[in-house]
N, C-alpha and C. Protein backbone atom coordinates (compact mmCIF):
# COMPACT_ATOMS: atom_id res chain seq x y z
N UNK A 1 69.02 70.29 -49.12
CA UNK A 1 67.72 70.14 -49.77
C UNK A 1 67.38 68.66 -49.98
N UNK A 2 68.26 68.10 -50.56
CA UNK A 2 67.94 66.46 -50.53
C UNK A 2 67.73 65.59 -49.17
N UNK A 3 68.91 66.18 -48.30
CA UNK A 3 68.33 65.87 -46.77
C UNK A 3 66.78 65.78 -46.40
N UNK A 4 66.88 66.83 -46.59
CA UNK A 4 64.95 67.32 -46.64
C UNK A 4 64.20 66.38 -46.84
N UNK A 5 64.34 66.62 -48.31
CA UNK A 5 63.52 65.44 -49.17
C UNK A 5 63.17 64.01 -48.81
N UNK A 6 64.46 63.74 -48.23
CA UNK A 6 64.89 62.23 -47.61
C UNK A 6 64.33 62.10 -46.78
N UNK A 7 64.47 63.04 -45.59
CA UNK A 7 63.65 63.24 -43.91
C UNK A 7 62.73 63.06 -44.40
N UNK A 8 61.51 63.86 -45.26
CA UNK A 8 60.55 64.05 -45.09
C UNK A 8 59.87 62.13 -46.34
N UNK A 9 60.33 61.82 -47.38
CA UNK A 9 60.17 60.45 -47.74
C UNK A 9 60.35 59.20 -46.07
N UNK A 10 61.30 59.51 -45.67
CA UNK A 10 61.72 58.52 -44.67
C UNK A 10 60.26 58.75 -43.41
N UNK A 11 60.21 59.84 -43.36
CA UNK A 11 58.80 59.90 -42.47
C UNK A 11 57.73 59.57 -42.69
N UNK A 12 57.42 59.63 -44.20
CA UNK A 12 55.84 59.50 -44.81
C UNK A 12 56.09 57.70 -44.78
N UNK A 13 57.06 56.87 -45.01
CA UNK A 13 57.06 56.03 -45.09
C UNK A 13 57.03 55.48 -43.64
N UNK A 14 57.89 55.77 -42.70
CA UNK A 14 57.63 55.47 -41.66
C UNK A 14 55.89 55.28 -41.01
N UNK A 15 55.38 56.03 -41.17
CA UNK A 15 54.22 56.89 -40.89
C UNK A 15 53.07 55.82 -41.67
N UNK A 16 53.58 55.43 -42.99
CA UNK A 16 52.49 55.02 -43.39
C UNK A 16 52.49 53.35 -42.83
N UNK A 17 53.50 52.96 -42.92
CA UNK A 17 54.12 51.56 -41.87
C UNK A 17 53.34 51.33 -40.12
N UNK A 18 53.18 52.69 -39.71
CA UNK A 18 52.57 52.36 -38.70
C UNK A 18 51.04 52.14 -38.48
N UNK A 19 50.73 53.29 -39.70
CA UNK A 19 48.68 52.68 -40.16
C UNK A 19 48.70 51.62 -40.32
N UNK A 20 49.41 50.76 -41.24
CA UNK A 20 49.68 49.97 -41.82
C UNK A 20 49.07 48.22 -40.94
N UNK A 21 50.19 48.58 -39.80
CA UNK A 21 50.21 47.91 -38.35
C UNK A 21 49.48 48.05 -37.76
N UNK A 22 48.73 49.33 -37.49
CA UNK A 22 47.75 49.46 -36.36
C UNK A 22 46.65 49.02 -37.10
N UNK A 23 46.28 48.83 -38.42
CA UNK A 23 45.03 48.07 -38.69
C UNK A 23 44.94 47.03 -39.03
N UNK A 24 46.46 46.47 -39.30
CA UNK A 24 46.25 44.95 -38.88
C UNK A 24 46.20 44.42 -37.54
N UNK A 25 46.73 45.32 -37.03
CA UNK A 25 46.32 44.77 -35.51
C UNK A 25 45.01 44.88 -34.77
N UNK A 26 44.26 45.85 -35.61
CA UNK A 26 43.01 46.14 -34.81
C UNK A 26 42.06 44.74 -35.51
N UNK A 27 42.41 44.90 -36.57
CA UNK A 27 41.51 43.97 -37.25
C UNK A 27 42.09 42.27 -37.10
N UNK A 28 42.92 41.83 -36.48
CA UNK A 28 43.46 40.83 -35.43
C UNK A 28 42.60 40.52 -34.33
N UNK A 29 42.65 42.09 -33.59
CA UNK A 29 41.82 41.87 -31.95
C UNK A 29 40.43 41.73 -32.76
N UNK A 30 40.03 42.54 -33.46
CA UNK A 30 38.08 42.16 -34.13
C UNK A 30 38.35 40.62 -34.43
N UNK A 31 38.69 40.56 -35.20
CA UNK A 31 38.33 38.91 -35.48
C UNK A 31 38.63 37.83 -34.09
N UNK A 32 39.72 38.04 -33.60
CA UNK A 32 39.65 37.60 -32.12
C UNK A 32 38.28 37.57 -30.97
N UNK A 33 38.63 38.75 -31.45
CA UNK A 33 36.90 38.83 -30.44
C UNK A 33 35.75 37.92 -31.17
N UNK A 34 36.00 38.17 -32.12
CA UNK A 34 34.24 37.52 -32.92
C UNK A 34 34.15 35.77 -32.78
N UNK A 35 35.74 35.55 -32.83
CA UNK A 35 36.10 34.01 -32.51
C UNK A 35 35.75 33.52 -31.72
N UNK A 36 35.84 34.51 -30.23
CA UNK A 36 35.36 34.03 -28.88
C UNK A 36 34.07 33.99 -28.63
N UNK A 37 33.38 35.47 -29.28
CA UNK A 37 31.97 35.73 -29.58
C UNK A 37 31.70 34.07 -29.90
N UNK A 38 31.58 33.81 -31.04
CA UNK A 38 31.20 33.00 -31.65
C UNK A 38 31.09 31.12 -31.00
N UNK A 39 32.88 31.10 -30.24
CA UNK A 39 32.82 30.23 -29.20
C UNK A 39 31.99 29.66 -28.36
N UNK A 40 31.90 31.15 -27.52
CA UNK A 40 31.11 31.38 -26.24
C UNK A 40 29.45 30.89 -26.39
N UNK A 41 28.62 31.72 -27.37
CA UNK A 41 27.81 31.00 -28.40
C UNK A 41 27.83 29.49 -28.27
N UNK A 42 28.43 28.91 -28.67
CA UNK A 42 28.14 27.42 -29.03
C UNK A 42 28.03 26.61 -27.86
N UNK A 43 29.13 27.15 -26.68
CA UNK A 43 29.20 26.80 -25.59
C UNK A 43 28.17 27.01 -24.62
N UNK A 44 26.96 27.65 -24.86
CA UNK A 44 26.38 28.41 -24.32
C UNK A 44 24.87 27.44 -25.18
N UNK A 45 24.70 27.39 -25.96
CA UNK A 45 23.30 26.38 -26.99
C UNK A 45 23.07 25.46 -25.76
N UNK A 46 21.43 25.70 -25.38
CA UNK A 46 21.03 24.59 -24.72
C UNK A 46 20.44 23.73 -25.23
N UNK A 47 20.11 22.19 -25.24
CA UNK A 47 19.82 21.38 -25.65
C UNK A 47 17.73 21.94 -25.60
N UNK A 48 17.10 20.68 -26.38
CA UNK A 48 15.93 21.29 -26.84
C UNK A 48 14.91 20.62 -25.48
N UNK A 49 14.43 21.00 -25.23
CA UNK A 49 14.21 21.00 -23.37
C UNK A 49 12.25 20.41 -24.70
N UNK A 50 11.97 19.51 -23.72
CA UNK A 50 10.55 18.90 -24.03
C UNK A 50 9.76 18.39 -23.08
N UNK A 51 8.08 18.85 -22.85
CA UNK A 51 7.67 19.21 -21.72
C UNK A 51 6.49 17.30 -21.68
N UNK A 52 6.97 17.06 -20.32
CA UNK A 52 6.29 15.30 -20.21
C UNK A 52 4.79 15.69 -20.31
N UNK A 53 3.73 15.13 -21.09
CA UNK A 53 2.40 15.06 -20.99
C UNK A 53 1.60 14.77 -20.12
N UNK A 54 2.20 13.69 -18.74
CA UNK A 54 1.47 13.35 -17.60
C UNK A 54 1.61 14.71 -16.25
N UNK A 55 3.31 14.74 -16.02
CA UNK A 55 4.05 15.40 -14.88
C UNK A 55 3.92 16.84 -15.29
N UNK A 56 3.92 17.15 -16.54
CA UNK A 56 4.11 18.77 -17.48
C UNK A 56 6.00 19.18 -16.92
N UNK A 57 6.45 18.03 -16.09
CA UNK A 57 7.98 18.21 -16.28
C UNK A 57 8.60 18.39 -17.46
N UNK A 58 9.80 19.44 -17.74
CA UNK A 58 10.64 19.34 -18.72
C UNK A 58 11.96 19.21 -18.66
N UNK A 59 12.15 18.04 -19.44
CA UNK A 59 13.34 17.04 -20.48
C UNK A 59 14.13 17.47 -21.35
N UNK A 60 15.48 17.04 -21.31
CA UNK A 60 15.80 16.98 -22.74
C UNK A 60 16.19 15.83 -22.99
N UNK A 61 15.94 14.44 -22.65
CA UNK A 61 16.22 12.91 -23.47
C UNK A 61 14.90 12.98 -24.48
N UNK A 62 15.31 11.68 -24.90
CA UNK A 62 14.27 11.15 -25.60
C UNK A 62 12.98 10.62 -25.59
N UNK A 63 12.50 10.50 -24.07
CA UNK A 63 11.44 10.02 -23.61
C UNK A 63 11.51 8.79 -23.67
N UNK A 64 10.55 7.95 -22.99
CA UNK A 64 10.30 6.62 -22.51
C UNK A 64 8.65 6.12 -22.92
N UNK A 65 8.86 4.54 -23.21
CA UNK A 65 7.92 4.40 -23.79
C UNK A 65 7.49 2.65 -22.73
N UNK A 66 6.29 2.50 -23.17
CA UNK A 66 5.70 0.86 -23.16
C UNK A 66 6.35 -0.06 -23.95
N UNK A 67 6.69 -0.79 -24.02
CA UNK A 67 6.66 -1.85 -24.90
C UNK A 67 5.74 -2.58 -25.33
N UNK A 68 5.38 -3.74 -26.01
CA UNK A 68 3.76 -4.80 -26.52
C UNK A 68 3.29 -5.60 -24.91
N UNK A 69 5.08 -5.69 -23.80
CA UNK A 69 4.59 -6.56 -23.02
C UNK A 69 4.75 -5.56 -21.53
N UNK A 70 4.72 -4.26 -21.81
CA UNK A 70 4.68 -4.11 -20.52
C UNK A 70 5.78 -3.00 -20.05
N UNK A 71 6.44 -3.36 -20.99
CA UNK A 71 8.51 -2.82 -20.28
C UNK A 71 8.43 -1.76 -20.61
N UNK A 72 9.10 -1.08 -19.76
CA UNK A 72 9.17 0.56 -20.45
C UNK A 72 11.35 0.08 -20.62
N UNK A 73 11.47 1.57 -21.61
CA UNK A 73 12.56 1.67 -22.11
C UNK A 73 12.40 2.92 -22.73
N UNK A 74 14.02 3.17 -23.02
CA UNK A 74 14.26 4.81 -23.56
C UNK A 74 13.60 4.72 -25.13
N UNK A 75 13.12 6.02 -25.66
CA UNK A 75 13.17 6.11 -26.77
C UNK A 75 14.80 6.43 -27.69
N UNK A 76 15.16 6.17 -28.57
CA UNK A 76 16.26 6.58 -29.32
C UNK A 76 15.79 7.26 -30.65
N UNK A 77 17.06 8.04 -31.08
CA UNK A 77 16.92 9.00 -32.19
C UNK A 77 16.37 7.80 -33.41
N UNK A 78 15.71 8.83 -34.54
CA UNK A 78 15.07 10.11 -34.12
C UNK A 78 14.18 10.17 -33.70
N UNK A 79 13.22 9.16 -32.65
CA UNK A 79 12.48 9.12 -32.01
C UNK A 79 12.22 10.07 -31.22
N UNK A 80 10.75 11.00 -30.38
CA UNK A 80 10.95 11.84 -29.35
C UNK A 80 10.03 11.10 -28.90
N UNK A 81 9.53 11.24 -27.60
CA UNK A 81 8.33 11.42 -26.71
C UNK A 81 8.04 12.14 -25.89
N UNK A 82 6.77 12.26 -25.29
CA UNK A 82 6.69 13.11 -24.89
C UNK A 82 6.31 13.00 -23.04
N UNK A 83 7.11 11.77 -22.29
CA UNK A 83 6.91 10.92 -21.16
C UNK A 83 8.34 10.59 -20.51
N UNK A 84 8.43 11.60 -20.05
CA UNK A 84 9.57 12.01 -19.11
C UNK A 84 10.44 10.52 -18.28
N UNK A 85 9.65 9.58 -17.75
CA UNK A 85 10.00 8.61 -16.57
C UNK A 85 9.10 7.57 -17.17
N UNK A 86 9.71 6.16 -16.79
CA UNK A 86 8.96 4.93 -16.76
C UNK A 86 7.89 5.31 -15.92
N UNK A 87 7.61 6.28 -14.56
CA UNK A 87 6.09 6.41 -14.08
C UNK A 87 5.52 7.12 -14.68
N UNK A 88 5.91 8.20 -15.85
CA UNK A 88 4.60 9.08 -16.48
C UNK A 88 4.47 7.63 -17.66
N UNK A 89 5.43 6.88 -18.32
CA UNK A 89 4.44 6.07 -19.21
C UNK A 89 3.94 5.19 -18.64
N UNK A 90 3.82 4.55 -17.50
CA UNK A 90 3.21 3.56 -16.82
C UNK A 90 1.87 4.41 -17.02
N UNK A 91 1.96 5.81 -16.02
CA UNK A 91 0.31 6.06 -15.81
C UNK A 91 -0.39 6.28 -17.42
N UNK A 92 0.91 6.86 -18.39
CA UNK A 92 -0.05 6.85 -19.36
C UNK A 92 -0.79 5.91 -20.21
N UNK A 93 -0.30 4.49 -20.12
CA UNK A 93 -0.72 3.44 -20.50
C UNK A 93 -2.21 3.58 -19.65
N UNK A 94 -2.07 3.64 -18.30
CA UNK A 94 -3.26 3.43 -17.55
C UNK A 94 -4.47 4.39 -17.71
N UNK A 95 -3.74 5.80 -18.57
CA UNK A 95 -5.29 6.36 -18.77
C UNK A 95 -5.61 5.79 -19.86
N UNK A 96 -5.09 5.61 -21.07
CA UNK A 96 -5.31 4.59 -21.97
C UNK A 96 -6.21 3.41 -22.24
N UNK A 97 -6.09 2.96 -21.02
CA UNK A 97 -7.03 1.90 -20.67
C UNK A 97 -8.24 2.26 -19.92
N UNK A 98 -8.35 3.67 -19.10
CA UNK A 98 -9.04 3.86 -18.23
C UNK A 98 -10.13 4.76 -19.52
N UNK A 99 -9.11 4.77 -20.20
CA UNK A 99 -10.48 6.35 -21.61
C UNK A 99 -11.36 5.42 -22.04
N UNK A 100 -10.84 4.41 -22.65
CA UNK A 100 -11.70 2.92 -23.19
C UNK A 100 -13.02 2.35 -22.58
N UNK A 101 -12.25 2.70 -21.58
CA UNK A 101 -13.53 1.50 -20.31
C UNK A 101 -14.52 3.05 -19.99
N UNK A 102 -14.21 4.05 -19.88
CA UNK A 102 -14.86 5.12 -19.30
C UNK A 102 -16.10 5.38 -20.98
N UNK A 103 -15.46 5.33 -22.05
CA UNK A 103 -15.85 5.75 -23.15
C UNK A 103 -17.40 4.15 -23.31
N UNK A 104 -16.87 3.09 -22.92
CA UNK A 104 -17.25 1.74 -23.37
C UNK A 104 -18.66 2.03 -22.48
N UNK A 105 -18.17 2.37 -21.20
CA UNK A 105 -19.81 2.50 -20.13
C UNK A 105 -20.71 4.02 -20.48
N UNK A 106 -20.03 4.51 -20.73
CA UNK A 106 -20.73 6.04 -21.17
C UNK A 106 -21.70 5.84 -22.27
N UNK A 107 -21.24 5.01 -23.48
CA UNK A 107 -22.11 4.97 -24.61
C UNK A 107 -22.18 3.58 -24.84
N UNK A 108 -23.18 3.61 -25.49
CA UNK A 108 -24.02 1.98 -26.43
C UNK A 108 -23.39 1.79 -27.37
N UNK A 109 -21.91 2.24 -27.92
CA UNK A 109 -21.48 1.86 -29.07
C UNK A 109 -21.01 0.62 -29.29
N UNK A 110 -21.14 -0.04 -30.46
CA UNK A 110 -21.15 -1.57 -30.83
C UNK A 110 -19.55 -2.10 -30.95
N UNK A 111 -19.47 -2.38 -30.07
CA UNK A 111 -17.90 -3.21 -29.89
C UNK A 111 -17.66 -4.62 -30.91
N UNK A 112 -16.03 -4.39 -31.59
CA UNK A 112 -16.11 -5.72 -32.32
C UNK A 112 -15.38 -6.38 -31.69
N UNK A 113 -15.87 -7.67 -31.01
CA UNK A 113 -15.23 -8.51 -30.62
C UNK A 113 -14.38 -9.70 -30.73
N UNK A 114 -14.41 -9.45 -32.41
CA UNK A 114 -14.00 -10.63 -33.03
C UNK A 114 -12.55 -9.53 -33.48
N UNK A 115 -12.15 -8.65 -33.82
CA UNK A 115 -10.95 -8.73 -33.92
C UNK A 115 -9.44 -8.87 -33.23
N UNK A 116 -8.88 -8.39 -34.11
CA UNK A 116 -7.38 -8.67 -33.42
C UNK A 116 -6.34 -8.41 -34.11
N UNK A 117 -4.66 -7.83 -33.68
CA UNK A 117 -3.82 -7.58 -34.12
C UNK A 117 -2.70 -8.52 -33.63
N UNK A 118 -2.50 -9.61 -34.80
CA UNK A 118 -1.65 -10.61 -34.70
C UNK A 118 -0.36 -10.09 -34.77
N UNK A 119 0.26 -8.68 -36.00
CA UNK A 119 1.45 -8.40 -35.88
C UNK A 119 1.41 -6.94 -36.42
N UNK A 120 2.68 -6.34 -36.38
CA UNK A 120 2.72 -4.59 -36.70
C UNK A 120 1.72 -4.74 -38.00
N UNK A 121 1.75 -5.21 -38.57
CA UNK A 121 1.10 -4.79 -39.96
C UNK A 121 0.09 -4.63 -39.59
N UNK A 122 -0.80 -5.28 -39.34
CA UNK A 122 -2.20 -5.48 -39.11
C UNK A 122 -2.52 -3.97 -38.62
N UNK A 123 -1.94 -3.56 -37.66
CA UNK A 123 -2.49 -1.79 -36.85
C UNK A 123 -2.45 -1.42 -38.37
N UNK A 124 -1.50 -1.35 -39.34
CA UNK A 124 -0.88 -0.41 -40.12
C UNK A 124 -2.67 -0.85 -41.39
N UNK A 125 -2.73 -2.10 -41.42
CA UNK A 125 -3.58 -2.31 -42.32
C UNK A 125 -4.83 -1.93 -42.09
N UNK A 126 -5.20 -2.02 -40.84
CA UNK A 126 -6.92 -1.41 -40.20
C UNK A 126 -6.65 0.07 -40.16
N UNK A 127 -5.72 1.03 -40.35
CA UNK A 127 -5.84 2.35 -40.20
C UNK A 127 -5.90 2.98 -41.81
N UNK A 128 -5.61 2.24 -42.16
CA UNK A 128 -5.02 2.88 -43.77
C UNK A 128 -6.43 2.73 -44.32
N UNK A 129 -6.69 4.46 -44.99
CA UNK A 129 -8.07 4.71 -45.73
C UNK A 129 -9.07 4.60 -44.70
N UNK A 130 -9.18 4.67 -43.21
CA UNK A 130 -10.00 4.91 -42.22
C UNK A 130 -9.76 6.65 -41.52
N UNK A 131 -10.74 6.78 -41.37
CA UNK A 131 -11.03 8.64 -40.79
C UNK A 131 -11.73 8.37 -39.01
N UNK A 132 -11.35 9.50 -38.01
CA UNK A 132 -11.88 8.75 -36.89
C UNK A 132 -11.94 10.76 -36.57
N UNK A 133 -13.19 10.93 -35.98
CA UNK A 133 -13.66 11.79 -35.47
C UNK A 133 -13.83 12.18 -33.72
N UNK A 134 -13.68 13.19 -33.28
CA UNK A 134 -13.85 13.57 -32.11
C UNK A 134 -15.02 13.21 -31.87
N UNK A 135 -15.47 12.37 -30.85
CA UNK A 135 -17.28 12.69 -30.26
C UNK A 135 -17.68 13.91 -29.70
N UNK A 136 -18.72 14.91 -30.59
CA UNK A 136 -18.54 15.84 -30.07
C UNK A 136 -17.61 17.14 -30.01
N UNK A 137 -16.65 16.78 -30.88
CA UNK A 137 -15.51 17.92 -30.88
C UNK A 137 -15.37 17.80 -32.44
N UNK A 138 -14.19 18.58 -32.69
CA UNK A 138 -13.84 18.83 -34.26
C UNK A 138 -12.64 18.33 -34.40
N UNK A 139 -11.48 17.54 -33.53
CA UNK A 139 -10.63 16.58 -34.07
C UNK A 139 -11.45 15.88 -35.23
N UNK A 140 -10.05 15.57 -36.11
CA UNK A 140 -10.71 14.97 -37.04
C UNK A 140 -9.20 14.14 -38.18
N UNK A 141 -8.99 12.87 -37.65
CA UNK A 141 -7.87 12.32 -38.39
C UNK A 141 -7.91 11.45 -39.34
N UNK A 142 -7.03 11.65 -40.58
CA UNK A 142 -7.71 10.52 -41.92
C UNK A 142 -5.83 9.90 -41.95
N UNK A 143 -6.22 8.71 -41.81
CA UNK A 143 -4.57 7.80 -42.58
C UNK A 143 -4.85 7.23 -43.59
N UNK A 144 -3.72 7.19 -44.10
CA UNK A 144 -3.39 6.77 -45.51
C UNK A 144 -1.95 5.87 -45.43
N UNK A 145 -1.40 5.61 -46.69
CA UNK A 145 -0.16 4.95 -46.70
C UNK A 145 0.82 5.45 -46.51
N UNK A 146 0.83 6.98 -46.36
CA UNK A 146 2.11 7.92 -46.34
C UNK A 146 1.68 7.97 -44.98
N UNK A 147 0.66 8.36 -43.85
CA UNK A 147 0.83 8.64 -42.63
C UNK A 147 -0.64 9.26 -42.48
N UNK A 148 -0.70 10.51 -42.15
CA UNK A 148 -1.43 10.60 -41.64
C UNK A 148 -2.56 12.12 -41.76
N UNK A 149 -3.40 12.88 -41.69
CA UNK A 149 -3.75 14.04 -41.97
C UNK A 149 -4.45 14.44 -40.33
N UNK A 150 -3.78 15.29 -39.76
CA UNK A 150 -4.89 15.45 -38.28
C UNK A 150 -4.69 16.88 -37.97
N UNK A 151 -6.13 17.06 -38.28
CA UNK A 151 -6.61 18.73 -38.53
C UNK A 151 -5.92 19.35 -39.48
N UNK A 152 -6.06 18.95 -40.54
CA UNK A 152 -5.37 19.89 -41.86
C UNK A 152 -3.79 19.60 -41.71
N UNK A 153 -3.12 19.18 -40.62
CA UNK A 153 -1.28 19.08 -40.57
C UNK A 153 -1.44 17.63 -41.01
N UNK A 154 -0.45 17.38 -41.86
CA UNK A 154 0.23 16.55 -42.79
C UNK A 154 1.16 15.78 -41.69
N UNK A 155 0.92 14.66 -41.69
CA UNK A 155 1.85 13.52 -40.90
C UNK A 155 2.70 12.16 -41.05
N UNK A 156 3.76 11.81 -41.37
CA UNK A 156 4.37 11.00 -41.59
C UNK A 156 4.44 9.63 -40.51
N UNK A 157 4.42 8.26 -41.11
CA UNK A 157 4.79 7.30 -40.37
C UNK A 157 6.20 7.41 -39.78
N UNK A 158 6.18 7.13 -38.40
CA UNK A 158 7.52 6.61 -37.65
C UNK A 158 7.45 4.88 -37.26
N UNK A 159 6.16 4.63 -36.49
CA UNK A 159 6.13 3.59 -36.27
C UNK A 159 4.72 2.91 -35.77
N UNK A 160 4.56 1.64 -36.62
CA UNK A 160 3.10 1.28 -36.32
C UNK A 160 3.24 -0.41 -35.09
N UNK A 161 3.19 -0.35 -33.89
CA UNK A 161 3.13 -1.74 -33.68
C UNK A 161 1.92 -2.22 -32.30
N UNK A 162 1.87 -3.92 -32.62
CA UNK A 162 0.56 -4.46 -31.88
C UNK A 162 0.76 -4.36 -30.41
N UNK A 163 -0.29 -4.18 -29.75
CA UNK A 163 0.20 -4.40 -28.09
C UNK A 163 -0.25 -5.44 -28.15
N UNK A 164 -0.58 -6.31 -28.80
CA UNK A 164 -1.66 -7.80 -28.12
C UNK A 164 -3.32 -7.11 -28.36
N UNK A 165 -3.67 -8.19 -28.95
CA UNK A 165 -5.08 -8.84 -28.92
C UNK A 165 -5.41 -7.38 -29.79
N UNK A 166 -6.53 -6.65 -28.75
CA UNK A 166 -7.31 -5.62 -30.19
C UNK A 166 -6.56 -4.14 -30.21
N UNK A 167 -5.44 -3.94 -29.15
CA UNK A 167 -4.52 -3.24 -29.37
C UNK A 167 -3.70 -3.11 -30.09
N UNK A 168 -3.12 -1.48 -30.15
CA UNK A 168 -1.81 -1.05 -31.30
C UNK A 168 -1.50 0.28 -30.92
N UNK A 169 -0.52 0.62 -31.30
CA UNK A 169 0.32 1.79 -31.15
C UNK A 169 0.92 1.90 -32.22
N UNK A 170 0.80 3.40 -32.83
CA UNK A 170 1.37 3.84 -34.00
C UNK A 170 1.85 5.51 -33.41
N UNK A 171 3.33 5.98 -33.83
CA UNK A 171 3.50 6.92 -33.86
C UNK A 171 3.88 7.85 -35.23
N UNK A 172 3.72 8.92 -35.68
CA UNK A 172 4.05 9.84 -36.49
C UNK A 172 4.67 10.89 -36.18
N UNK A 173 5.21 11.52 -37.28
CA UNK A 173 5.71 12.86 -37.09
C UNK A 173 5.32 13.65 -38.24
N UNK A 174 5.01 15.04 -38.03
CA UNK A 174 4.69 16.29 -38.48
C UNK A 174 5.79 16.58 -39.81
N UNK A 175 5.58 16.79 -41.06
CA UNK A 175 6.03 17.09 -42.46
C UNK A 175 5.44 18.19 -42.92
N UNK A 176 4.98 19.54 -41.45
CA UNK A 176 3.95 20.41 -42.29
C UNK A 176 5.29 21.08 -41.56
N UNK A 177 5.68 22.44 -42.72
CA UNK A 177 6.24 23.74 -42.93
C UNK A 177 6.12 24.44 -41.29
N UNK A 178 5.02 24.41 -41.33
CA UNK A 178 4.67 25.20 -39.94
C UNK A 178 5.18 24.95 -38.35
N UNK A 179 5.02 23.60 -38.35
CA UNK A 179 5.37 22.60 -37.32
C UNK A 179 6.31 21.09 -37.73
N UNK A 180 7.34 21.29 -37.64
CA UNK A 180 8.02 20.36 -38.27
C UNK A 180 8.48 19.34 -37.09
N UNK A 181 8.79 19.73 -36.04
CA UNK A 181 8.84 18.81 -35.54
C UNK A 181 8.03 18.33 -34.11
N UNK A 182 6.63 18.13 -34.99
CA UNK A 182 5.87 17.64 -33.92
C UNK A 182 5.85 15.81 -34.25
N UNK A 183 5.85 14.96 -33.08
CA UNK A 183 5.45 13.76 -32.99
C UNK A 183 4.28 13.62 -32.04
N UNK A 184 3.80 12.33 -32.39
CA UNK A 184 2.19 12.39 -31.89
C UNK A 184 2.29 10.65 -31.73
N UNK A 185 1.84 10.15 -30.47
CA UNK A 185 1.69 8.53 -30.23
C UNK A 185 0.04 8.20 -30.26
N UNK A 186 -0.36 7.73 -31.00
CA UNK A 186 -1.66 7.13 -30.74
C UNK A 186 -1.70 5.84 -30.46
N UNK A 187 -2.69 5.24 -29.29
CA UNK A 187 -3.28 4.20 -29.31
C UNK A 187 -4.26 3.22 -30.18
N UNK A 188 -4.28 2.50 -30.62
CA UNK A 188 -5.79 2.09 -31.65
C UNK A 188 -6.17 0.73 -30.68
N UNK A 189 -7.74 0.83 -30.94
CA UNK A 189 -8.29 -0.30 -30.58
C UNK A 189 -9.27 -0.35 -31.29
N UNK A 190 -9.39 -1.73 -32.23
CA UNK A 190 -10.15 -2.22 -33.24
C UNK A 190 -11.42 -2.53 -32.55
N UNK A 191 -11.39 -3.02 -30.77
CA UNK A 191 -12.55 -3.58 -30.73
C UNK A 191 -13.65 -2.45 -30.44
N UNK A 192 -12.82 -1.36 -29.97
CA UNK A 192 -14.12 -0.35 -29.99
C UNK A 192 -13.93 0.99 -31.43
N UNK A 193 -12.96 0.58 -32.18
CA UNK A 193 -13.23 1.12 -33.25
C UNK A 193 -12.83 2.47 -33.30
N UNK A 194 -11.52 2.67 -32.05
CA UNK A 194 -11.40 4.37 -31.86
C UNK A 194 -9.84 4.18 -31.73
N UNK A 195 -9.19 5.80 -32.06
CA UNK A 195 -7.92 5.73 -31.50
C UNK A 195 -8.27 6.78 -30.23
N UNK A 196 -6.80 7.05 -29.33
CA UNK A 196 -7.05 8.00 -28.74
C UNK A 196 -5.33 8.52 -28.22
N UNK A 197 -4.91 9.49 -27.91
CA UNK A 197 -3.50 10.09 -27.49
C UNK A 197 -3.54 9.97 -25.80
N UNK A 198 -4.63 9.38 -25.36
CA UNK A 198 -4.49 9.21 -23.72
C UNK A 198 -5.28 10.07 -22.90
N UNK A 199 -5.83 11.10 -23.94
CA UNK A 199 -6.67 12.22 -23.69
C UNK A 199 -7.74 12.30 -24.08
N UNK A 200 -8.04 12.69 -25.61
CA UNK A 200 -8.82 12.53 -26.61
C UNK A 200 -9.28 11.62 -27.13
N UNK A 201 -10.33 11.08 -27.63
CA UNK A 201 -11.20 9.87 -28.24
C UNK A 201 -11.86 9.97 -29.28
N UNK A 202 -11.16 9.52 -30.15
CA UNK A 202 -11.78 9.77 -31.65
C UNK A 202 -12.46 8.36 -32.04
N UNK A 203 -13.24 8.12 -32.91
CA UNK A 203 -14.31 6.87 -33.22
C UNK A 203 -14.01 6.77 -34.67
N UNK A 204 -14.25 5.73 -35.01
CA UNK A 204 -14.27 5.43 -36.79
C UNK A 204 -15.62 6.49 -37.29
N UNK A 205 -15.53 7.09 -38.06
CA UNK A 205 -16.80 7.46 -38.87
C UNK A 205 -17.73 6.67 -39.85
C-alpha cells in the first residue's frame, strides 16, 4: 500500500516536472521568436526617402543647396531639402531668377532700387512684421520673430541668410501638430518686394 502511494506521489511529481519544462521551454522558443521578430524589424526600417522639387526624384540625404556665392554643397542635420543634386539646385536658383524677371515684365509694379542686404540680419530684419500675398491666389504668409505663419501652419526659423545685393534666403520648419516635419526655403527680394519658393510669388501687401 505505501508502494502505491509512493508510485503514484513519484509520478504526479514526475509529471508535474515535465509541464513544468515544457512551458518553460515553449515560452523560451516565444520570446526567441519575438527577439528575431523584433530584430528582423529594425533591420528591415527604411530610411525616410524625400521627393527633389525640380527632378520629382526620391532621396534619402539631406539635400543640396546654393551658397551667397554660387557653390552648391550638402545640407547637414537637422537641415532637409528638398534638391536632390547640385543640378536640381543650380536649375532651382535659375527659376528663381527667371520668376523675378518674368513677374518684373508682366506687371508695372514699383521696384526699390535703393535697397540691399549687407548681412544675414538684414533678410531677418526686412521680413519681421511684413505679410506677402499670392497675386491672385490665396497663399498668404505673415513673419514675425519666432518664424513664420503660411496658411494658418505655424513655422519656425532654421535659417535666414544674404545672397548679395537685394537678395536673401531664409529657411523654416513646420511646429504645427499636423505636419511636423515640413521645411520650406524661400527666396526674398527687397527690390521687388516679394518672396517666392521657385514656384510661387507672393508680394508685400
Amino acid at each position: 500500500m505505501r508502494i502505491n502511494k509512493f508510485s503514484k506521489h513519484l509520478f504526479s511529481t514526475i509529471t508535474l516536472c515535465f509541464f513544468c519544462f515544457l512551458f518553460w521551454a515553449t515560452s523560451e522558443k516565444k520570446e526567441s521568436r519575438e527577439n528575431e521578430s523584433t530584430t528582423t524589424e529594425m533591420k528591415e526600417e527604411k530610411p525616410t526617402e524625400w521627393t527633389c522639387n525640380i527632378c520629382k526624384t526620391t532621396f534619402t540625404h539631406n539635400g543640396f543647396e546654393l551658397d551667397e556665392n554660387g557653390n552648391c554643397k550638402s545640407l547637414e542635420e537637422p537641415m532637409q531639402g528638398f534638391l536632390c543634386s547640385c543640378k536640381c539646385a543650380k536649375e532651382a536658383r535659375g527659376n528663381f531668377d527667371k520668376a523675378y524677371d518674368d513677374v518684373m515684365e508682366a506687371t508695372s509694379y514699383q521696384a526699390d532700387n535703393d535697397c540691399k542686404f549687407e548681412s544675414d540680419n538684414d533678410v531677418l530684419t526686412y521680413l519681421i512684421g511684413k505679410s506677402f500675398t499670392q497675386d491672385g491666389g490665396t497663399i498668404k504668409i505673415r513673419f514675425d520673430a519666432s518664424g513664420a505663419t503660411i496658411s494658418g501652419m505655424q513655422y519656425q526659423w532654421m535659417s535666414y541668410t544674404s545672397l548679395g545685393g537685394y537678395k536673401g534666403k531664409v529657411k523654416l520648419s513646420s511646429i504645427d501638430p499636423s505636419n511636423p516635419d515640413a521645411t520650406i526655403t524661400l527666396y526674398v527680394s527687397c527690390k521687388e518686394k516679394s518672396i517666392t519658393d521657385g514656384q510661387t510669388v507672393l508680394f508685400l501687401d
